[in-house]
PDB file of N, CA and C in Angstrom:
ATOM      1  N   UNK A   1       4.269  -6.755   5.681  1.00  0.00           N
ATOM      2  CA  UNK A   1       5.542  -6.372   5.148  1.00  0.00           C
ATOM      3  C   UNK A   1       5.355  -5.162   4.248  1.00  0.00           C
ATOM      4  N   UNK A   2       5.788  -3.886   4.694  1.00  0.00           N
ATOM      5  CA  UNK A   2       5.111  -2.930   4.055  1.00  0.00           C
ATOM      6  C   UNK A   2       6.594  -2.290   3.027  1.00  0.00           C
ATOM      7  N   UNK A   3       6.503  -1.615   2.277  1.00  0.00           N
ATOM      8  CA  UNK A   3       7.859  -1.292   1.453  1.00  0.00           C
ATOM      9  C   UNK A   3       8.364   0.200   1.798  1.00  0.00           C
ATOM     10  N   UNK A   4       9.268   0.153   1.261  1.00  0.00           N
ATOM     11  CA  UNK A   4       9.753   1.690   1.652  1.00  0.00           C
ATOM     12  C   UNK A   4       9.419   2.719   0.408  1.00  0.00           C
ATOM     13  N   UNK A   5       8.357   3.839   0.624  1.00  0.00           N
ATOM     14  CA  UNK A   5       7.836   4.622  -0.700  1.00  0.00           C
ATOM     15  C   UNK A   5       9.171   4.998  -1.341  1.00  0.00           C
ATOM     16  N   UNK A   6       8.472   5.199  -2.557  1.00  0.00           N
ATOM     17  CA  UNK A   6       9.248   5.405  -3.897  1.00  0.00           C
ATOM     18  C   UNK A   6      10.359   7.190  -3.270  1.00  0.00           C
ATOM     19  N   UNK A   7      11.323   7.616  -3.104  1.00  0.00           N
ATOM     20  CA  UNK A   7      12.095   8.508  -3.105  1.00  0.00           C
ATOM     21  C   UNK A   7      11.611  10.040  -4.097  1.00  0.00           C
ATOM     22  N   UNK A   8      12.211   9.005  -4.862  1.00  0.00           N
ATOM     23  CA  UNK A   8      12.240   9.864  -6.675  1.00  0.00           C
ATOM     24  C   UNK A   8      11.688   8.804  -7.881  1.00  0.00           C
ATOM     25  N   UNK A   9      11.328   9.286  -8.664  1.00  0.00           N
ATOM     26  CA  UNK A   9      10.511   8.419  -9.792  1.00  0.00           C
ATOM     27  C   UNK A   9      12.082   8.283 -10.799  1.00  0.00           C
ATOM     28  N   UNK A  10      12.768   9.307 -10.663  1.00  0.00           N
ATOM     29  CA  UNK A  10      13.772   9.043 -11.343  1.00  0.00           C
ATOM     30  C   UNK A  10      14.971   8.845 -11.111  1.00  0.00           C
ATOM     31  N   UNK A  11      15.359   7.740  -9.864  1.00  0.00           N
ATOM     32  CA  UNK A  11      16.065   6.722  -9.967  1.00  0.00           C
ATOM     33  C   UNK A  11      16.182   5.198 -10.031  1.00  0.00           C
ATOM     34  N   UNK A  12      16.670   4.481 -10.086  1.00  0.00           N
ATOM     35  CA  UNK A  12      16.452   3.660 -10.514  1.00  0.00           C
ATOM     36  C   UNK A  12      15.448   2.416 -10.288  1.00  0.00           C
ATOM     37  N   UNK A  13      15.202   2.628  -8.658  1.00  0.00           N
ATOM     38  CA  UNK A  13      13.840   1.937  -8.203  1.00  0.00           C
ATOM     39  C   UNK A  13      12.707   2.331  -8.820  1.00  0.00           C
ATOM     40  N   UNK A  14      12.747   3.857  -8.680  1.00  0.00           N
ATOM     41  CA  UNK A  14      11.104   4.487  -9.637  1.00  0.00           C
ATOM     42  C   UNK A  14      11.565   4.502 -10.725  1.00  0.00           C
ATOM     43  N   UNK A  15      12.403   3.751 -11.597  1.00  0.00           N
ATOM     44  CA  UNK A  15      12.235   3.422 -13.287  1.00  0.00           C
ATOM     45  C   UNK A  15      11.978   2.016 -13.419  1.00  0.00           C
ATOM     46  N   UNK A  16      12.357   1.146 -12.611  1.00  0.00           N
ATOM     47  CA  UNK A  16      12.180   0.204 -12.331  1.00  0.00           C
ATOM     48  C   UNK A  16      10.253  -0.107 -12.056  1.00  0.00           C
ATOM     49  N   UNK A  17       9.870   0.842 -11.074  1.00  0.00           N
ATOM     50  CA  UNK A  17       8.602   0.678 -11.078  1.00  0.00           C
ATOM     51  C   UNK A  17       7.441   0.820 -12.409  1.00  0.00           C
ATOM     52  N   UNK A  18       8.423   2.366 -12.847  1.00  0.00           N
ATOM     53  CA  UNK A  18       7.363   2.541 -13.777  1.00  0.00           C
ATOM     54  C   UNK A  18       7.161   1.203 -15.070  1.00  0.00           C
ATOM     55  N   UNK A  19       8.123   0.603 -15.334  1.00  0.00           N
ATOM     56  CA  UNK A  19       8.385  -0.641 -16.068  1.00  0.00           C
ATOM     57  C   UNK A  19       7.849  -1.419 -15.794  1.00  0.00           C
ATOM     58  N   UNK A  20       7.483  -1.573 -14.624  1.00  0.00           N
ATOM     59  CA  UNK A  20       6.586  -2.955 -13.937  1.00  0.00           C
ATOM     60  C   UNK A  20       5.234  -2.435 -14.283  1.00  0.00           C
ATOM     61  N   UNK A  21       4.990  -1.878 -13.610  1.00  0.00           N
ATOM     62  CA  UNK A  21       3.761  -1.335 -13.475  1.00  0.00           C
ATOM     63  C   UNK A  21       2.889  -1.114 -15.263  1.00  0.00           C
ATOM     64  N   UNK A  22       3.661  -0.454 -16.201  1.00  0.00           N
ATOM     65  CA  UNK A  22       3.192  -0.252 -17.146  1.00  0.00           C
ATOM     66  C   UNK A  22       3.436  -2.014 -17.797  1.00  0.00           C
ATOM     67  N   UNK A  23       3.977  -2.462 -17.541  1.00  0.00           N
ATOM     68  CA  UNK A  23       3.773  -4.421 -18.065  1.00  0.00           C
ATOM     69  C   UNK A  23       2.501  -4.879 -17.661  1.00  0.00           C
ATOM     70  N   UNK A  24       2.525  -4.667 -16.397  1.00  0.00           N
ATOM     71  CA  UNK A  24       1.925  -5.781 -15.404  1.00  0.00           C
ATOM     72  C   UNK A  24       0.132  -5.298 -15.807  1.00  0.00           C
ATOM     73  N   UNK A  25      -0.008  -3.775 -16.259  1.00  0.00           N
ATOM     74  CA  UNK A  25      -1.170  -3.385 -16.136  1.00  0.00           C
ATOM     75  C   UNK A  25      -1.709  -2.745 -17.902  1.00  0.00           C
ATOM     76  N   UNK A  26      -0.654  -2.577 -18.396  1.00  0.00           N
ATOM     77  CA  UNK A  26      -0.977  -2.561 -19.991  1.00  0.00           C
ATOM     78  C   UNK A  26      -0.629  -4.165 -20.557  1.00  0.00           C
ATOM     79  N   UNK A  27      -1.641  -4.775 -21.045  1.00  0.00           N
ATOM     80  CA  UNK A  27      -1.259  -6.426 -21.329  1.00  0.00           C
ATOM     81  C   UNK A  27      -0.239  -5.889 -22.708  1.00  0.00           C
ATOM     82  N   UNK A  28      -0.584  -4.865 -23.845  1.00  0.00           N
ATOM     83  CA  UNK A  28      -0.129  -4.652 -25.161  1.00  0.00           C
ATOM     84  C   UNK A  28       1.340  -4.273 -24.627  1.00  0.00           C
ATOM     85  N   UNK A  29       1.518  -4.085 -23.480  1.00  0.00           N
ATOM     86  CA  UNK A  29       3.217  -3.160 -23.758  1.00  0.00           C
ATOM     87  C   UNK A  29       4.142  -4.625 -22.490  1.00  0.00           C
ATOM     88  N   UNK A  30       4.216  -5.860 -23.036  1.00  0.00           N
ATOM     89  CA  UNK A  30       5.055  -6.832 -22.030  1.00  0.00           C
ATOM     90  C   UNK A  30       5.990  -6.541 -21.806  1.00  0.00           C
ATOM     91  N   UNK A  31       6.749  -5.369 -22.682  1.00  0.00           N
ATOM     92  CA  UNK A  31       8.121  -5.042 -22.282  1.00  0.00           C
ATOM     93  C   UNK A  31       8.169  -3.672 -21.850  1.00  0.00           C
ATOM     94  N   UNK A  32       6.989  -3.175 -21.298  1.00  0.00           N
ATOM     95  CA  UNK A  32       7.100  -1.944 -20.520  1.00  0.00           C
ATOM     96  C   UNK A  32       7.155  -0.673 -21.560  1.00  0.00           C
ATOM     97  N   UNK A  33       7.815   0.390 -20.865  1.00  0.00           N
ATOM     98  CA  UNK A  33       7.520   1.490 -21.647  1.00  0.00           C
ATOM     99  C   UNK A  33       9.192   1.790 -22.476  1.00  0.00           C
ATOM    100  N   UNK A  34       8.861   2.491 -23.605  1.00  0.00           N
ATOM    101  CA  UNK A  34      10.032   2.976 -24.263  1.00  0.00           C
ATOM    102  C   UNK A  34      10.934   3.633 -23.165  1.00  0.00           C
ATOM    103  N   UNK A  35      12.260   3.831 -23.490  1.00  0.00           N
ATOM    104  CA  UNK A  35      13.160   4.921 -23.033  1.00  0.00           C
ATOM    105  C   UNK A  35      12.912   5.952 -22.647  1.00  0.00           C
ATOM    106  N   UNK A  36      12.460   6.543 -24.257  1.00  0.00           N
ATOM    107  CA  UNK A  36      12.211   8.099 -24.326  1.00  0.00           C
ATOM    108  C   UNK A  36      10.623   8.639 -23.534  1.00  0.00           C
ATOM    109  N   UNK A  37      10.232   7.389 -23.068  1.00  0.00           N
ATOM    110  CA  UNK A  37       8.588   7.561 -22.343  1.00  0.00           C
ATOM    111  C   UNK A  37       9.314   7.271 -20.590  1.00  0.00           C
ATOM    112  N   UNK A  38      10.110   6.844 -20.488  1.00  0.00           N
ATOM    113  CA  UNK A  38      10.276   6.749 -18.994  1.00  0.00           C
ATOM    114  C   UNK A  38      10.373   7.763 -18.360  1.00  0.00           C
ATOM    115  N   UNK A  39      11.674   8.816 -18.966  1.00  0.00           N
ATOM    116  CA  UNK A  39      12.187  10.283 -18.328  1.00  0.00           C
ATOM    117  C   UNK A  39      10.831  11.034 -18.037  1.00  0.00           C
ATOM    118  N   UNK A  40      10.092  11.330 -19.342  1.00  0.00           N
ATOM    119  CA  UNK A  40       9.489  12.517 -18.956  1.00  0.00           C
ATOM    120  C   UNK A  40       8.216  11.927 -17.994  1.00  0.00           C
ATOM    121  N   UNK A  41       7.506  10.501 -17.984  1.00  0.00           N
ATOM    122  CA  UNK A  41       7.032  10.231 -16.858  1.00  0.00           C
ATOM    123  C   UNK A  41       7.088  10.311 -15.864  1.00  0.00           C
ATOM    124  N   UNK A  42       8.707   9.716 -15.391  1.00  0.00           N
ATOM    125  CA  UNK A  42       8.824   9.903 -13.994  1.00  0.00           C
ATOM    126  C   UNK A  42       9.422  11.529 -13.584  1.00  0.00           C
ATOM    127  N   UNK A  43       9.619  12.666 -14.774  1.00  0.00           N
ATOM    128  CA  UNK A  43       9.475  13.920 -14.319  1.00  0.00           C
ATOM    129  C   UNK A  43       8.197  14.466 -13.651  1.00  0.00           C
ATOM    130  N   UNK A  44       6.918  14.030 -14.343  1.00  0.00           N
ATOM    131  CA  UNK A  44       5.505  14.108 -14.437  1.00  0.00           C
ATOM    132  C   UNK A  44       5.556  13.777 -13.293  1.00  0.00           C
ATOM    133  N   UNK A  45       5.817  12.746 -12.384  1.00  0.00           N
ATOM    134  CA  UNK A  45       5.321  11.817 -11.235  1.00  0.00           C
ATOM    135  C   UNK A  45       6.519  12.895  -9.847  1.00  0.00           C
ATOM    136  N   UNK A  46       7.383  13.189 -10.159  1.00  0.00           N
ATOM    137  CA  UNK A  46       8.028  13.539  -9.193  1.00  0.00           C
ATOM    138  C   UNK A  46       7.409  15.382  -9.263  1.00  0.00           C
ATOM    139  N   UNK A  47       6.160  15.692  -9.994  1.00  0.00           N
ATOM    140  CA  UNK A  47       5.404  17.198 -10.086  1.00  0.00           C
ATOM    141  C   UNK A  47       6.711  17.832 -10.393  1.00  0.00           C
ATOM    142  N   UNK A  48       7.423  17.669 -12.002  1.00  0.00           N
ATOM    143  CA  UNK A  48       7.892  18.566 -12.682  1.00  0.00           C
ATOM    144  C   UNK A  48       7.728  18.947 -13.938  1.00  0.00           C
ATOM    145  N   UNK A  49       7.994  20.243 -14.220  1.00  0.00           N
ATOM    146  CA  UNK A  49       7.215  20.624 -15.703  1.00  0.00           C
ATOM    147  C   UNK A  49       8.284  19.619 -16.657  1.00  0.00           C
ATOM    148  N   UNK A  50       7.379  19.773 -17.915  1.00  0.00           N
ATOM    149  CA  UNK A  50       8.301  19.468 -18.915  1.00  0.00           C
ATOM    150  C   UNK A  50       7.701  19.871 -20.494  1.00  0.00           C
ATOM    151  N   UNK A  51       8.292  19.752 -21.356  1.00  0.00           N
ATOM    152  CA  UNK A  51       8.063  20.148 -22.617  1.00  0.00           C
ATOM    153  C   UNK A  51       8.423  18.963 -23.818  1.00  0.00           C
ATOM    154  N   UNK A  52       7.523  18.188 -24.267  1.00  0.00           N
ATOM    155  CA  UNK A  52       8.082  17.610 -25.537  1.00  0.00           C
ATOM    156  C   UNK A  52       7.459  17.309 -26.505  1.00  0.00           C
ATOM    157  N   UNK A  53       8.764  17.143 -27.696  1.00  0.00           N
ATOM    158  CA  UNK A  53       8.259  17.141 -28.866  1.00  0.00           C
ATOM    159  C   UNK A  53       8.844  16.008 -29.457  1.00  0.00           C
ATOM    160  N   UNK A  54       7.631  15.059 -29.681  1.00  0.00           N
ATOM    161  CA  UNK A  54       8.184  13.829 -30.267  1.00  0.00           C
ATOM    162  C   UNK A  54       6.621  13.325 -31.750  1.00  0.00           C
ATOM    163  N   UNK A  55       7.128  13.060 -32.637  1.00  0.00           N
ATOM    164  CA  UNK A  55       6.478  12.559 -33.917  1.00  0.00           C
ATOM    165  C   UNK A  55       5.283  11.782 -33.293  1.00  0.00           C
ATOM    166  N   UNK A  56       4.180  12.122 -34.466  1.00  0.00           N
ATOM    167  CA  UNK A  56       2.915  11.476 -34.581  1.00  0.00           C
ATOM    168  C   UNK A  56       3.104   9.378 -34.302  1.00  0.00           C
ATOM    169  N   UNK A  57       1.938   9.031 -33.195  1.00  0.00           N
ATOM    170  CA  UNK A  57       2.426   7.768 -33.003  1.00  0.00           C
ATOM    171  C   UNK A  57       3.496   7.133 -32.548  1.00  0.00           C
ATOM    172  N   UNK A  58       4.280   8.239 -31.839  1.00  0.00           N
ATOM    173  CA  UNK A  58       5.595   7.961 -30.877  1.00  0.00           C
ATOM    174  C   UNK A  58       4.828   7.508 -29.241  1.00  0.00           C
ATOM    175  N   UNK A  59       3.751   7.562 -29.038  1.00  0.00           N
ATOM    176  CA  UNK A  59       3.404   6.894 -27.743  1.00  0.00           C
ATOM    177  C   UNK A  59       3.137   7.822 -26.922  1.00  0.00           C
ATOM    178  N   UNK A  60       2.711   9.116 -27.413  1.00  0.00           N
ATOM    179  CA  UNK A  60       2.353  10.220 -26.420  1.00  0.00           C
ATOM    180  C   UNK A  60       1.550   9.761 -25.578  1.00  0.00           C
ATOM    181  N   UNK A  61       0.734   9.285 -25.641  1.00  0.00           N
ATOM    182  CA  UNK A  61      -0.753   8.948 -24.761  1.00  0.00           C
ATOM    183  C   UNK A  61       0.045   8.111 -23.616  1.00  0.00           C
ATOM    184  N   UNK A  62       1.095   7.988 -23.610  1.00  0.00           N
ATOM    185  CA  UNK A  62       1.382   6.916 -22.313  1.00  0.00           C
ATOM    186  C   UNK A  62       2.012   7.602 -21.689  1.00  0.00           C
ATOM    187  N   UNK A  63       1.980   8.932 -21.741  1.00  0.00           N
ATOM    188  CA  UNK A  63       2.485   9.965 -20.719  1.00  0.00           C
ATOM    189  C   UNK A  63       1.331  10.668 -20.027  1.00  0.00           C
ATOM    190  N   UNK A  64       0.463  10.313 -20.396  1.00  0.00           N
ATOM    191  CA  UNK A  64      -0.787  10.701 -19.199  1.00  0.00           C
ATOM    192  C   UNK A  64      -1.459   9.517 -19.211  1.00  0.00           C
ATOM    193  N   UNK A  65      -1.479   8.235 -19.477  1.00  0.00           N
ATOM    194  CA  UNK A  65      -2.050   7.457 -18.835  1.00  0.00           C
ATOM    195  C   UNK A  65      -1.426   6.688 -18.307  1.00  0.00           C
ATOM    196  N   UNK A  66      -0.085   6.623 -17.932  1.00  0.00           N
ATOM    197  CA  UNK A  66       0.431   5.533 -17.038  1.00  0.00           C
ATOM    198  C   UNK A  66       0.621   6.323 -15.385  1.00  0.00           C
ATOM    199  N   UNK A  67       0.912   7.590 -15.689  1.00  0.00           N
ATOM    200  CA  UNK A  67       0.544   8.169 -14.181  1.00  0.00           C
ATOM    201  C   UNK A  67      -0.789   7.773 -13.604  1.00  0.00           C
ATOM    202  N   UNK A  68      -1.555   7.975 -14.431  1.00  0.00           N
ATOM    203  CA  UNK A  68      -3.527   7.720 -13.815  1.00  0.00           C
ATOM    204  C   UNK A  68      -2.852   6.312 -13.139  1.00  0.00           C
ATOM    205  N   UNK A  69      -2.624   5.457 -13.871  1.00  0.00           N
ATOM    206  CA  UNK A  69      -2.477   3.716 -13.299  1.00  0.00           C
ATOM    207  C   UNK A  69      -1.699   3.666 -12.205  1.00  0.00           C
TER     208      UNK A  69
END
Protein backbone atom coordinates (compact mmCIF):
# COMPACT_ATOMS: atom_id res chain seq x y z
CA UNK A 1 0.00 0.00 0.00
CA UNK A 2 2.15 2.70 -1.16
CA UNK A 3 0.99 6.60 -0.52
CA UNK A 4 0.66 9.32 -2.75
CA UNK A 5 4.11 11.73 -2.41
CA UNK A 6 3.84 14.80 -0.58
CA UNK A 7 2.62 17.70 -3.50
CA UNK A 8 3.79 20.77 -1.54
CA UNK A 9 5.23 20.86 2.02
CA UNK A 10 2.97 23.72 2.39
CA UNK A 11 -0.34 22.47 2.38
CA UNK A 12 -1.97 20.97 4.60
CA UNK A 13 -0.92 17.25 4.22
CA UNK A 14 2.90 18.48 4.20
CA UNK A 15 2.12 20.48 7.53
CA UNK A 16 0.52 17.78 8.74
CA UNK A 17 3.62 15.66 7.99
CA UNK A 18 6.05 17.90 9.16
CA UNK A 19 4.15 17.66 12.73
CA UNK A 20 4.26 14.04 12.72
CA UNK A 21 7.37 13.49 11.79
CA UNK A 22 9.05 16.11 14.09
CA UNK A 23 6.83 14.20 17.25
CA UNK A 24 7.31 10.87 16.26
CA UNK A 25 11.24 11.41 15.83
CA UNK A 26 12.17 14.32 18.32
CA UNK A 27 10.92 12.46 21.75
CA UNK A 28 11.47 16.42 23.51
CA UNK A 29 8.96 18.14 21.02
CA UNK A 30 5.37 15.58 21.62
CA UNK A 31 3.56 18.34 20.29
CA UNK A 32 5.52 18.84 17.19
CA UNK A 33 6.93 21.95 15.93
CA UNK A 34 5.92 25.65 16.71
CA UNK A 35 3.84 27.67 14.12
CA UNK A 36 6.36 30.07 13.35
CA UNK A 37 8.89 26.83 12.65
CA UNK A 38 6.42 25.11 10.27
CA UNK A 39 6.24 27.93 7.33
CA UNK A 40 9.72 28.49 6.87
CA UNK A 41 10.42 24.60 6.96
CA UNK A 42 8.17 23.53 4.66
CA UNK A 43 9.49 26.65 2.39
CA UNK A 44 13.05 24.98 2.94
CA UNK A 45 11.56 21.50 1.85
CA UNK A 46 9.60 22.69 -1.18
CA UNK A 47 13.72 24.37 -2.32
CA UNK A 48 12.67 27.98 -1.47
CA UNK A 49 14.76 30.79 -0.26
CA UNK A 50 13.90 32.45 2.80
CA UNK A 51 15.12 34.98 5.32
CA UNK A 52 14.51 35.06 9.14
CA UNK A 53 14.77 36.81 12.00
CA UNK A 54 13.59 35.44 15.12
CA UNK A 55 15.19 35.97 18.99
CA UNK A 56 17.93 33.98 20.68
CA UNK A 57 16.37 30.39 21.76
CA UNK A 58 13.30 30.75 19.52
CA UNK A 59 14.13 27.16 18.03
CA UNK A 60 16.30 28.06 15.13
CA UNK A 61 18.11 24.78 15.06
CA UNK A 62 14.87 23.01 14.06
CA UNK A 63 14.99 24.57 10.81
CA UNK A 64 17.88 22.61 9.65
CA UNK A 65 17.44 19.68 11.51
CA UNK A 66 14.06 18.53 10.91
CA UNK A 67 14.62 18.61 7.06
CA UNK A 68 17.89 16.19 7.64
CA UNK A 69 15.06 13.76 9.50
Amino acid sequence: MSKEPISSWTDAVGIATLNSVASKRVPQWPNGLYEYQVEPISCLLNQEHILLFVGTGSGKKALFIIPLV
